[in-house]
C-alpha atoms as a PDB file:
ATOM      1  CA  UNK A   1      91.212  25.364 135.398  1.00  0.00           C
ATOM      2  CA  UNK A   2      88.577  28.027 134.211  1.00  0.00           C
ATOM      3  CA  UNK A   3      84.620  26.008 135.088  1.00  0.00           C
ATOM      4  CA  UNK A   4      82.136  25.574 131.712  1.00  0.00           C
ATOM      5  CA  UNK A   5      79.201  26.792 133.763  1.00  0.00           C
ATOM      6  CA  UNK A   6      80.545  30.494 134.576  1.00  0.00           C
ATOM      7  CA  UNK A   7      81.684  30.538 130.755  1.00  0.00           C
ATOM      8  CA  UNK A   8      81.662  34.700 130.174  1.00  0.00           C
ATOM      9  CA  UNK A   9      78.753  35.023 127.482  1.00  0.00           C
ATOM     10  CA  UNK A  10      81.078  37.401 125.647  1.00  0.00           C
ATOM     11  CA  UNK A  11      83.559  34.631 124.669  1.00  0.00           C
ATOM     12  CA  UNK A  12      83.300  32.930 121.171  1.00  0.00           C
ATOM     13  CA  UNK A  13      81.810  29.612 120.295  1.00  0.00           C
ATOM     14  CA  UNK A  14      84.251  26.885 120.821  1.00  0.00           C
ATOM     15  CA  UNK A  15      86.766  25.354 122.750  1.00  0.00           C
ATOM     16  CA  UNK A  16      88.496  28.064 124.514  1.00  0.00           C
ATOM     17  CA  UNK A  17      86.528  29.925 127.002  1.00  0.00           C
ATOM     18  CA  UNK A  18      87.316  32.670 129.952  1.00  0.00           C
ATOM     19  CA  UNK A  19      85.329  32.566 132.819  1.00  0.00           C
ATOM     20  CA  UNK A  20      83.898  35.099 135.316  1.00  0.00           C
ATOM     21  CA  UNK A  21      86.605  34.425 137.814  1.00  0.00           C
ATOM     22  CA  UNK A  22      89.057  36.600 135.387  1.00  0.00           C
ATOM     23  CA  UNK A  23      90.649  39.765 136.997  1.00  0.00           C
ATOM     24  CA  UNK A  24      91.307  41.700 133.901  1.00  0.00           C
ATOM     25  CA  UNK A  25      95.160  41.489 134.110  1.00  0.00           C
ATOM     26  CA  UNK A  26      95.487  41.482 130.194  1.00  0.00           C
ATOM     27  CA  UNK A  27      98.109  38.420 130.505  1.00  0.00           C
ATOM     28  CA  UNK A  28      96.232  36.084 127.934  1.00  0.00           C
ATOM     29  CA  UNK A  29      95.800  39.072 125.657  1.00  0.00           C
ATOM     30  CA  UNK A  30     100.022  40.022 126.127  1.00  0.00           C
ATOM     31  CA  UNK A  31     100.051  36.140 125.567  1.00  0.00           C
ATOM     32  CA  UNK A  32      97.509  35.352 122.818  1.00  0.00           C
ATOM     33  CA  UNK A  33      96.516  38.166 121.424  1.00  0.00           C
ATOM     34  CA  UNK A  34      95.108  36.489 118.032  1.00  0.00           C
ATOM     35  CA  UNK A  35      92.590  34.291 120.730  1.00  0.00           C
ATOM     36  CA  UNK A  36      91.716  36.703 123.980  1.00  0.00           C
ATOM     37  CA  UNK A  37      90.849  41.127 123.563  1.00  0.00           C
ATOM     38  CA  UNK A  38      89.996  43.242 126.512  1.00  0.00           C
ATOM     39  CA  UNK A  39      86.262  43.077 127.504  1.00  0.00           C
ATOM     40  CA  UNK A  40      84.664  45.722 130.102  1.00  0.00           C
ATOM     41  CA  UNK A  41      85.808  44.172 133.349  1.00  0.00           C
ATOM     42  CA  UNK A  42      87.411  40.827 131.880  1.00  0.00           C
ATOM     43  CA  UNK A  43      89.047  39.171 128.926  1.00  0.00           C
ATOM     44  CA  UNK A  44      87.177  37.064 126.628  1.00  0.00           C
ATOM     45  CA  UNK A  45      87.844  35.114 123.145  1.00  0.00           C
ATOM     46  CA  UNK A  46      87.354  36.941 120.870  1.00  0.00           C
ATOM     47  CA  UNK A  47      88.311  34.460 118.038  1.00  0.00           C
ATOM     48  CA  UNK A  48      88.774  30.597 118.148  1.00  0.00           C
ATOM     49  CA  UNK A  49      92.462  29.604 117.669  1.00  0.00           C
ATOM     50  CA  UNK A  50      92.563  28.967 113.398  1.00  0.00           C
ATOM     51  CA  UNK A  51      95.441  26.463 113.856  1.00  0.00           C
ATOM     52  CA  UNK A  52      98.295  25.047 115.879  1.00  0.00           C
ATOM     53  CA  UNK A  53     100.434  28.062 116.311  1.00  0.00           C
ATOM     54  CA  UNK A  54      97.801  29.780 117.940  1.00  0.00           C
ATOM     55  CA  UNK A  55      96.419  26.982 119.715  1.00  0.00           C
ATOM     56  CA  UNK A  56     100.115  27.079 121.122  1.00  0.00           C
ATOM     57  CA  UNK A  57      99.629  30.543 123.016  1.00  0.00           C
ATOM     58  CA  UNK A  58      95.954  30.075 124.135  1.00  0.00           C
ATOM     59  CA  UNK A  59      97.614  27.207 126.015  1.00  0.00           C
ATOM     60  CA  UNK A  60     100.360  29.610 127.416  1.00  0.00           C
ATOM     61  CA  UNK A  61      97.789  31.980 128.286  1.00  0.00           C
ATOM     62  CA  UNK A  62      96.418  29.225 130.183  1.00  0.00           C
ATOM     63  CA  UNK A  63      99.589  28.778 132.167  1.00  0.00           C
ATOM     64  CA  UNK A  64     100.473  32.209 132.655  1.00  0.00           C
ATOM     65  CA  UNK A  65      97.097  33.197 134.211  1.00  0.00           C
ATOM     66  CA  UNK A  66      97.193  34.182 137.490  1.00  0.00           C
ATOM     67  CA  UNK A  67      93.670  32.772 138.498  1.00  0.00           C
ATOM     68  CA  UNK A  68      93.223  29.743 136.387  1.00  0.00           C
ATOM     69  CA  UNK A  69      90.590  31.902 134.341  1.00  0.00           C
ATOM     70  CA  UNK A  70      91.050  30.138 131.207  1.00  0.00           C
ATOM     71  CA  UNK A  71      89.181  26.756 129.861  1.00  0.00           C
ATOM     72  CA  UNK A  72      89.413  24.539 127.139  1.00  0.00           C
ATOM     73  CA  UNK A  73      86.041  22.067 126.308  1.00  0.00           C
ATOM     74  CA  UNK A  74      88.537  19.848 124.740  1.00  0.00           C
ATOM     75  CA  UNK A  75      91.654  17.991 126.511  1.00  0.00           C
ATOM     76  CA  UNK A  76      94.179  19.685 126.029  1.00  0.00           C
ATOM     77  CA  UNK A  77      97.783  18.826 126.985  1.00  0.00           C
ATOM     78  CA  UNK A  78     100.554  21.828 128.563  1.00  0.00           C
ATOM     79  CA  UNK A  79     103.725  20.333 128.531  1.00  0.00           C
ATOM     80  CA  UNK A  80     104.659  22.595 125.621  1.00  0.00           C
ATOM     81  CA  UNK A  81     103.176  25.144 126.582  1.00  0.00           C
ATOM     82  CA  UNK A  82     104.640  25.175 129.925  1.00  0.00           C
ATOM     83  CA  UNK A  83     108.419  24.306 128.559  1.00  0.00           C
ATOM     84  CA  UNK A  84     107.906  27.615 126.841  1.00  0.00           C
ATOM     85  CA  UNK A  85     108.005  30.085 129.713  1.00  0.00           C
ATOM     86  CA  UNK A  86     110.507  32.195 130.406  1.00  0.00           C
ATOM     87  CA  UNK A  87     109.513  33.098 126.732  1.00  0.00           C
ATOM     88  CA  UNK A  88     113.051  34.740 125.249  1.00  0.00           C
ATOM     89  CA  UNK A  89     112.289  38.137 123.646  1.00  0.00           C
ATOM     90  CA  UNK A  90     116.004  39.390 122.675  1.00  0.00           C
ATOM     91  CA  UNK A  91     119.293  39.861 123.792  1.00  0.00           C
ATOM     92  CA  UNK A  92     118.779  37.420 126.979  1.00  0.00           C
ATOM     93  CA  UNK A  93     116.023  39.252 127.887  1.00  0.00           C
ATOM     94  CA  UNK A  94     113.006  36.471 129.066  1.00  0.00           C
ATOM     95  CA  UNK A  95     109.042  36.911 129.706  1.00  0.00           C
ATOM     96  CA  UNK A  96     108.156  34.669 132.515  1.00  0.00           C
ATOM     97  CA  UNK A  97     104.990  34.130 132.061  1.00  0.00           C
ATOM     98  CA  UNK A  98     103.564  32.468 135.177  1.00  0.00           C
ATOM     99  CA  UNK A  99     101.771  35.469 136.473  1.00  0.00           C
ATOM    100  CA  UNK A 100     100.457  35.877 140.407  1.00  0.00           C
ATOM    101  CA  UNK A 101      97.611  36.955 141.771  1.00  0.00           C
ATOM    102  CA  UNK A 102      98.913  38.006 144.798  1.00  0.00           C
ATOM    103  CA  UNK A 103     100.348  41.090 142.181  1.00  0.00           C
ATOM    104  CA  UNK A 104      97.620  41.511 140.203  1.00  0.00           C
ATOM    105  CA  UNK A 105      98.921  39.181 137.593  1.00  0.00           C
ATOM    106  CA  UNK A 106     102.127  41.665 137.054  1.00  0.00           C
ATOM    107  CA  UNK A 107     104.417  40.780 134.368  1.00  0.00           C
ATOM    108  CA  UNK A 108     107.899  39.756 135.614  1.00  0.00           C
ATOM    109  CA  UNK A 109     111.173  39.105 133.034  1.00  0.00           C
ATOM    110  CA  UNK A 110     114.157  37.241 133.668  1.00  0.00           C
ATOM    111  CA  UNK A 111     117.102  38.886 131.879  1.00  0.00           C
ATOM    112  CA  UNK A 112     119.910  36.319 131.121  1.00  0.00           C
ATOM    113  CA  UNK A 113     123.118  37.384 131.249  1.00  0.00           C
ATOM    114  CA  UNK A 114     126.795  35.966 131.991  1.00  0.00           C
ATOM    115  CA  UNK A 115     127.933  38.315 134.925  1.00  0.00           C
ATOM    116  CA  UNK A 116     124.619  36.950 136.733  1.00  0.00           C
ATOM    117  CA  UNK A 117     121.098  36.580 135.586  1.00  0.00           C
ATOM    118  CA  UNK A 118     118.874  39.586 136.966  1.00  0.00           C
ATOM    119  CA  UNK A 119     114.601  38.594 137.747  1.00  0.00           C
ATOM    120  CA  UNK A 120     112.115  41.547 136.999  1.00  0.00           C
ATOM    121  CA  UNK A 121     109.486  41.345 139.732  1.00  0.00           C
ATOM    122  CA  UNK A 122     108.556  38.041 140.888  1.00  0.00           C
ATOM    123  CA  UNK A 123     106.269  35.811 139.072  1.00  0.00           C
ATOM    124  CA  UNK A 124     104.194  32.787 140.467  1.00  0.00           C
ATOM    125  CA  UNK A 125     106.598  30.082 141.901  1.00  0.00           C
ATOM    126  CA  UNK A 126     105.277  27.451 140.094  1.00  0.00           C
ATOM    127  CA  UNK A 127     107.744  24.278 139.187  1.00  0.00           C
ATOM    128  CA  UNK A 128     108.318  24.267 135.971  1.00  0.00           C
ATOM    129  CA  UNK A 129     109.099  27.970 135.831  1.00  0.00           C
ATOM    130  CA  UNK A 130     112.085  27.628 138.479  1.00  0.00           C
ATOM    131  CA  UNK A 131     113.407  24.639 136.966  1.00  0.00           C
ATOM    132  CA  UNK A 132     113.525  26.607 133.689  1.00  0.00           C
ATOM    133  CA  UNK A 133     114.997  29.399 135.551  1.00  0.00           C
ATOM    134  CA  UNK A 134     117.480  26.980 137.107  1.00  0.00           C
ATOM    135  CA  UNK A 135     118.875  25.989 134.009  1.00  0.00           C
ATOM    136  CA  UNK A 136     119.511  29.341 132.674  1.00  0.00           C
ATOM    137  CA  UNK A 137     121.138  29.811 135.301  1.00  0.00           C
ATOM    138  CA  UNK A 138     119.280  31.010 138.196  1.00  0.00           C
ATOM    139  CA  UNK A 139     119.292  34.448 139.669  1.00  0.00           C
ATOM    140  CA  UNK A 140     121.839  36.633 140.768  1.00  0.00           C
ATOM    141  CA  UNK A 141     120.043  39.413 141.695  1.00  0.00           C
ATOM    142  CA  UNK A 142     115.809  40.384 142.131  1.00  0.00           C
ATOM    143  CA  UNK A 143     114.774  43.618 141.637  1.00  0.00           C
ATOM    144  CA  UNK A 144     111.600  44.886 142.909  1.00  0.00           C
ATOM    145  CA  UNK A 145     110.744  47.678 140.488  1.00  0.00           C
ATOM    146  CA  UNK A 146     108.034  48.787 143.321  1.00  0.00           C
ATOM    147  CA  UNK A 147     106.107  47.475 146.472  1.00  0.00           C
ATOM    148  CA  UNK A 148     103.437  45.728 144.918  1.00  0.00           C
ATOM    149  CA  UNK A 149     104.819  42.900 142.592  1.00  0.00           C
ATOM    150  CA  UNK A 150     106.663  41.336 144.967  1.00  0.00           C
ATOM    151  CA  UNK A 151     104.503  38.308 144.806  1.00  0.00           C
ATOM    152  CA  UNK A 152     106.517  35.082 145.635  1.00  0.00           C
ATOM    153  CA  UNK A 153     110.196  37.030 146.184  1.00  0.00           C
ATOM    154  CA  UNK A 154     110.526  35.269 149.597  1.00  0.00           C
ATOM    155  CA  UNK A 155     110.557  31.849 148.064  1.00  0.00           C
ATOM    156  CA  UNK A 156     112.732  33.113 145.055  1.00  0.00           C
ATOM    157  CA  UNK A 157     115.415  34.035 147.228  1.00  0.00           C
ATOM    158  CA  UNK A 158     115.391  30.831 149.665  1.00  0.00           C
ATOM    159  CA  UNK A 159     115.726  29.045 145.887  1.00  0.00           C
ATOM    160  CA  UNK A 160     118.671  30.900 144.589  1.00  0.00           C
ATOM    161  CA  UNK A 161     119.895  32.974 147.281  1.00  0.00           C
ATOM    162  CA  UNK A 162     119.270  35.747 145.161  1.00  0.00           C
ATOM    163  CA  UNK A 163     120.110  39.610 146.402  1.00  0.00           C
ATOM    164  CA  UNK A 164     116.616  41.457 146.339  1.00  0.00           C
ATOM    165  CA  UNK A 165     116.865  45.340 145.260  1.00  0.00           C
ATOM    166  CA  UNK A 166     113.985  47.140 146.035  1.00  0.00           C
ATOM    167  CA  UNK A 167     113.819  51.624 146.576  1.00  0.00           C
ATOM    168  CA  UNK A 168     113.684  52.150 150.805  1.00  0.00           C
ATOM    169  CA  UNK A 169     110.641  53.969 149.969  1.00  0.00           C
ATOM    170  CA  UNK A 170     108.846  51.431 149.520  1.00  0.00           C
ATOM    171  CA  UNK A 171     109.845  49.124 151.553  1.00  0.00           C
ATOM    172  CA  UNK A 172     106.725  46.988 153.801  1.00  0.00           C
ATOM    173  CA  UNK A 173     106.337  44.384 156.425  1.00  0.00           C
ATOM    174  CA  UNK A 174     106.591  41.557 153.634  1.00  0.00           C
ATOM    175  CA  UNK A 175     109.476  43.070 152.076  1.00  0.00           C
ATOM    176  CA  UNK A 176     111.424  44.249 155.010  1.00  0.00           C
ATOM    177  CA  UNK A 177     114.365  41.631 154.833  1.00  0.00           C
ATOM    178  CA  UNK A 178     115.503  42.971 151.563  1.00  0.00           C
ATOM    179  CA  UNK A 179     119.112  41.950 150.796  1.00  0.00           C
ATOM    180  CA  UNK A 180     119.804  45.562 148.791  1.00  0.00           C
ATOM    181  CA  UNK A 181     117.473  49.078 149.908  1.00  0.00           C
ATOM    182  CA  UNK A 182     118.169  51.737 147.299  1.00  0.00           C
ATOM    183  CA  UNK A 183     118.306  54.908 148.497  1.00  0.00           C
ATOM    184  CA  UNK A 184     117.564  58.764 147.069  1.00  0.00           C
ATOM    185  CA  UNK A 185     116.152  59.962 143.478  1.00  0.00           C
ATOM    186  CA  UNK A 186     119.618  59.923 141.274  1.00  0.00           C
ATOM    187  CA  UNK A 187     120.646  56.820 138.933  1.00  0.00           C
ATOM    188  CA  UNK A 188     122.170  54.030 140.879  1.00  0.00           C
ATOM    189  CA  UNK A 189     124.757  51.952 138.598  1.00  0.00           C
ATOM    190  CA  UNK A 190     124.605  47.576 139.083  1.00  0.00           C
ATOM    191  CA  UNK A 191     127.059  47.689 136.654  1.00  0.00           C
ATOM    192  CA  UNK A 192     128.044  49.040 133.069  1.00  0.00           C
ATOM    193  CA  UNK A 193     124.878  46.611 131.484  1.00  0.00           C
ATOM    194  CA  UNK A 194     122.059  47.881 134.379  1.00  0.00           C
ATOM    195  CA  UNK A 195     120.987  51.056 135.861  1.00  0.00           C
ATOM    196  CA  UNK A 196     118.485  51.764 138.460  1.00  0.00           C
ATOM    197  CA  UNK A 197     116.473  55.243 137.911  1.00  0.00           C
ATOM    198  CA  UNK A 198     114.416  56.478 140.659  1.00  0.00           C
ATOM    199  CA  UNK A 199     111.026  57.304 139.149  1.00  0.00           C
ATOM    200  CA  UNK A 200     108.865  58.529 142.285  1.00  0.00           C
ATOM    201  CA  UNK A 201     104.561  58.652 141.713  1.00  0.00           C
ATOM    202  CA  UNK A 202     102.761  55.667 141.012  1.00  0.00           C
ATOM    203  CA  UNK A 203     104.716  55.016 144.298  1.00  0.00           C
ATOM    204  CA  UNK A 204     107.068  56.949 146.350  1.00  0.00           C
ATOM    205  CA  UNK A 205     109.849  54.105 145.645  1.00  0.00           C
ATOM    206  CA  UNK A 206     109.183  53.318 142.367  1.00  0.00           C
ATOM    207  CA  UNK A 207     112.130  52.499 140.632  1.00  0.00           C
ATOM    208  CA  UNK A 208     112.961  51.218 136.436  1.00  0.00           C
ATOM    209  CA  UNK A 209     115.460  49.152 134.987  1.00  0.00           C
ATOM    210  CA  UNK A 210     117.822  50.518 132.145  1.00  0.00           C
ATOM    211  CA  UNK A 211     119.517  47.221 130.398  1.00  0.00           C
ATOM    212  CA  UNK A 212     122.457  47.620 128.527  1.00  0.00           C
ATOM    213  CA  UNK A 213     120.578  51.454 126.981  1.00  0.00           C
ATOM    214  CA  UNK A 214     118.052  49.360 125.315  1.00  0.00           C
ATOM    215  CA  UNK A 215     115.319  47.503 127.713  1.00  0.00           C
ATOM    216  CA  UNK A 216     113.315  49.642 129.879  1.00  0.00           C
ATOM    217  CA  UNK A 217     111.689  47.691 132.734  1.00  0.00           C
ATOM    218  CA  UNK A 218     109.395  50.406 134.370  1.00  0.00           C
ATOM    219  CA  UNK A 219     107.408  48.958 136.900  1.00  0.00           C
ATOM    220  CA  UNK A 220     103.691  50.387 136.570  1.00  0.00           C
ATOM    221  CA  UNK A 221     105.408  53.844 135.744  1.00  0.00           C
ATOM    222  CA  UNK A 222     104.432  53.995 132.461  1.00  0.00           C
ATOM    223  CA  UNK A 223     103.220  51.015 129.573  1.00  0.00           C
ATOM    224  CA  UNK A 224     101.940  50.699 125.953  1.00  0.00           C
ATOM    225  CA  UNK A 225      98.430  51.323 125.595  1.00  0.00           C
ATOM    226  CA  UNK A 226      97.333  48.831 122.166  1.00  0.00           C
ATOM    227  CA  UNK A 227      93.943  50.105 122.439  1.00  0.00           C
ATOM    228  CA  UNK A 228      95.428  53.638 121.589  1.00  0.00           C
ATOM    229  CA  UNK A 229      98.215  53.158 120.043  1.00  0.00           C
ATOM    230  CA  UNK A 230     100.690  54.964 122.527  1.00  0.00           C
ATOM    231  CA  UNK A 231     102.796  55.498 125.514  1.00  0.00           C
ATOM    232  CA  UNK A 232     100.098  56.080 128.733  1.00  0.00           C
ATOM    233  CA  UNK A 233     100.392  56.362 132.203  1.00  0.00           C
ATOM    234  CA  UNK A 234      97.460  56.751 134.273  1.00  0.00           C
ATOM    235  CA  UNK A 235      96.418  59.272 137.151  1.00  0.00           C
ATOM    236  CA  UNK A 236      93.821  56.727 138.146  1.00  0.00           C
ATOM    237  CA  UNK A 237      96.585  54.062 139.076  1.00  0.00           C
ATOM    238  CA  UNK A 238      98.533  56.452 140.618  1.00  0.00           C
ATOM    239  CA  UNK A 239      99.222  55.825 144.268  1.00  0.00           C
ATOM    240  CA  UNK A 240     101.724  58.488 145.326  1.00  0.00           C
ATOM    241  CA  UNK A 241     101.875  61.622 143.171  1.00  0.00           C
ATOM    242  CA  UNK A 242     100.796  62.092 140.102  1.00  0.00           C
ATOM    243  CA  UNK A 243     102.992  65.764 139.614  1.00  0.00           C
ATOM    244  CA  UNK A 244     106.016  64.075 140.985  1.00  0.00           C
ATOM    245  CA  UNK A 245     105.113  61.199 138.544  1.00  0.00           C
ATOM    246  CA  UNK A 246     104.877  63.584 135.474  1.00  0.00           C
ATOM    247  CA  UNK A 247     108.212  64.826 137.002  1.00  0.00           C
ATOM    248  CA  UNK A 248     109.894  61.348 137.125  1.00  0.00           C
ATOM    249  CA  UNK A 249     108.930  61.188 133.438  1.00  0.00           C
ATOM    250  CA  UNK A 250     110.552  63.923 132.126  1.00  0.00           C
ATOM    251  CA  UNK A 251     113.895  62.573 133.566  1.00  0.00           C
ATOM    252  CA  UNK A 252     112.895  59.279 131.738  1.00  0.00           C
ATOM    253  CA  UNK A 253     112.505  61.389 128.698  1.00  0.00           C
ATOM    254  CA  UNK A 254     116.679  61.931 128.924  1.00  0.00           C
ATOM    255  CA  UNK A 255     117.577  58.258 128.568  1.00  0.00           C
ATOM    256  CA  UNK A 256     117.074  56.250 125.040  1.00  0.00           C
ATOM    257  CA  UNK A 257     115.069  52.808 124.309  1.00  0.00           C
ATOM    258  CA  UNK A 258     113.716  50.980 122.388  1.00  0.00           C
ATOM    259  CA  UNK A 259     111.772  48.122 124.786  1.00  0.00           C
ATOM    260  CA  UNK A 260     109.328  49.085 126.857  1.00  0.00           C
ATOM    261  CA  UNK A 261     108.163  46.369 129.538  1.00  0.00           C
ATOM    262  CA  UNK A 262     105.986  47.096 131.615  1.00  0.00           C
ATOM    263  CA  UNK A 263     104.751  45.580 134.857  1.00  0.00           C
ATOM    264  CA  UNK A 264     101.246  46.121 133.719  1.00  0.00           C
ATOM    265  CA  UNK A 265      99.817  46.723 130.478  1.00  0.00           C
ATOM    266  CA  UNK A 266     101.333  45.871 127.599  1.00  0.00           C
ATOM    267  CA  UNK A 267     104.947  45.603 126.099  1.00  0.00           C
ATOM    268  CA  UNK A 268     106.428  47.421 122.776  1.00  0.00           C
ATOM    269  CA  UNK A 269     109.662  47.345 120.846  1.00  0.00           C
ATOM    270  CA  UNK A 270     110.029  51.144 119.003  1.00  0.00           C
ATOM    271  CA  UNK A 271     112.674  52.220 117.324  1.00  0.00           C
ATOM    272  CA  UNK A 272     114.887  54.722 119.834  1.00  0.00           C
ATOM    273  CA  UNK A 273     113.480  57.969 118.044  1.00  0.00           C
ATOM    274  CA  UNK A 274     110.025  56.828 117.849  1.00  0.00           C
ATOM    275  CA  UNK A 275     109.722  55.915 121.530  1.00  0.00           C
ATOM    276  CA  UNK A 276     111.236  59.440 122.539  1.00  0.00           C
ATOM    277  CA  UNK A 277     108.750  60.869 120.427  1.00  0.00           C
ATOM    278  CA  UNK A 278     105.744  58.955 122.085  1.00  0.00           C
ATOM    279  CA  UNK A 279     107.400  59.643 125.894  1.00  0.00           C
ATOM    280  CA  UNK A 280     107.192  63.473 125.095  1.00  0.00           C
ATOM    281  CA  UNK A 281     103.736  63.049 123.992  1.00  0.00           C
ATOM    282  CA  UNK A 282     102.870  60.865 127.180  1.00  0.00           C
ATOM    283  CA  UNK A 283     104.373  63.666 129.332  1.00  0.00           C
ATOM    284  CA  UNK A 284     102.408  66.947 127.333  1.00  0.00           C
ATOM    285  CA  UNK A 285      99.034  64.370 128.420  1.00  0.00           C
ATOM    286  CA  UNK A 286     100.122  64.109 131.868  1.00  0.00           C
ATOM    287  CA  UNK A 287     100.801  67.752 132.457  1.00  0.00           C
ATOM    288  CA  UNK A 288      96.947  68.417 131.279  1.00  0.00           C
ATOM    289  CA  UNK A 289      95.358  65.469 133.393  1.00  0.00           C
END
């Protein structure tokens, strides 16, 4: 838990508080977005919870945070709050909340589905997650949408003997016991629900996640900027190639969506024309960065 004395001046008066150990994920602002907004360097709270409902995400904010960043004055009790994570969105698809440090507090999802449940990244392992996870059924399969939110996938796959997909690109030290290495740049089919589309630049492995023509899990490709009100990807975050990254994104630009959900930054439901609309934009921004 987040300590009173290195309360963040920034935050409101009251009982929720962020402190300066925060990392400036944006989890308790994906989370609670009525309670925590993006400071400089950190979150803060921005506003006071004004009744139960939001009380209810501040305290998932609190679980989900990667560093234990977040405070309450008051006792507070999480068993709700943690019962709530993985978070269903729609269609099976889950946020799991639970975020690790050891990625940067990434986002990970846990899509539910009968022919075998498929995990997003990994999130923390933390108890009650897996034990949530456990009851809707496990994992089938983990897919590592790059190298660096692989966070807990070791202990993830010794829990559900789960096959881990990750691109041979980007394959490390820590994730060189992968079950399933990808190979090449064209569209690699799971099955008729999920397909894997090479998307080389922030990374040279980076990979997303079409589910079932809908659900675009992209890694740290590309997210939804709130602040601005569009599609972004950033030439500052990018680790590989930033030309072969505008590349990857025009090939995006021939597959439909609606979700977007991210790795990093933060998530958006558009209707399929709309979203095509704000990934050409994205890509006329990235050819002038």
């Amino acid at each position: 838990m987040a300590v009173l004395t290195k309360r963040l001046p920034e935050n409101a008066p009251g009982d929720f508080f962020v402190d300066s150990t925060c990392i400036d994920c944006g989890t308790c602002r994906q989370v609670a977005p009525a309670t925590f907004a993006d400071g400089r360097d950190a979150s803060y709270v921005h506003s006071q919870p004004a009744d139960e409902g939001e009380a209810h995400r501040a305290r998932m904010a609190v679980v989900a945070c990667p560093v234990a960043a977040i405070g309450t004055q008051a006792k507070h009790t999480f068993g709700a709050a943690r019962a709530a994570f993985p978070e269903p969105l729609e269609d099976g698809v889950h946020y799991c909340g639970w975020a690790a440090d050891s990625s940067y507090g990434a986002r990970s999802y846990l899509v539910v589905r009968k022919r075998g449940n498929i995990l997003v990244d990994s999130p923390r392992y933390a108890t009650p997650l897996v034990e949530r996870i456990a009851a809707l059924g496990g994992v089938r399969w983990m897919f590592l949408t790059h190298r660096d939110d692989v966070a807990d996938h070791g202990k993830f796959r010794r829990r559900f003997g789960c096959e881990r997909i990750l691109h041979r690109a980007d394959v490390t030290s820590a994730t060189r016991d992968v079950e399933v290495k990808l190979e090449g740049a064209e569209p690699i089919v799971l099955d008729d629900e999920a397909l894997f589309i090479p998307v080389p630049g922030h990374t040279r492995g980076s990979v997303c996640l079409l589910y079932r023509g809908r659900f675009l899990f992209p890694g740290d490709h590309v997210w939804w900027d709130p602040d601005r009100r569009r599609v972004h990807a950033s030439r500052n975050v990018c680790w590989f190639d930033w030309r072969k990254q505008t590349e990857s994104m025009e090939r995006l630009a021939g597959y439909r969506f609606d979700w977007l959900l991210p790795g990093h930054g933060t998530r958006v439901r558009l209707e399929a024309d709309v979203m095509a609309g704000e990934i050409a934009r994205c890509i006329a921004r990235m050819k002038r960065a």
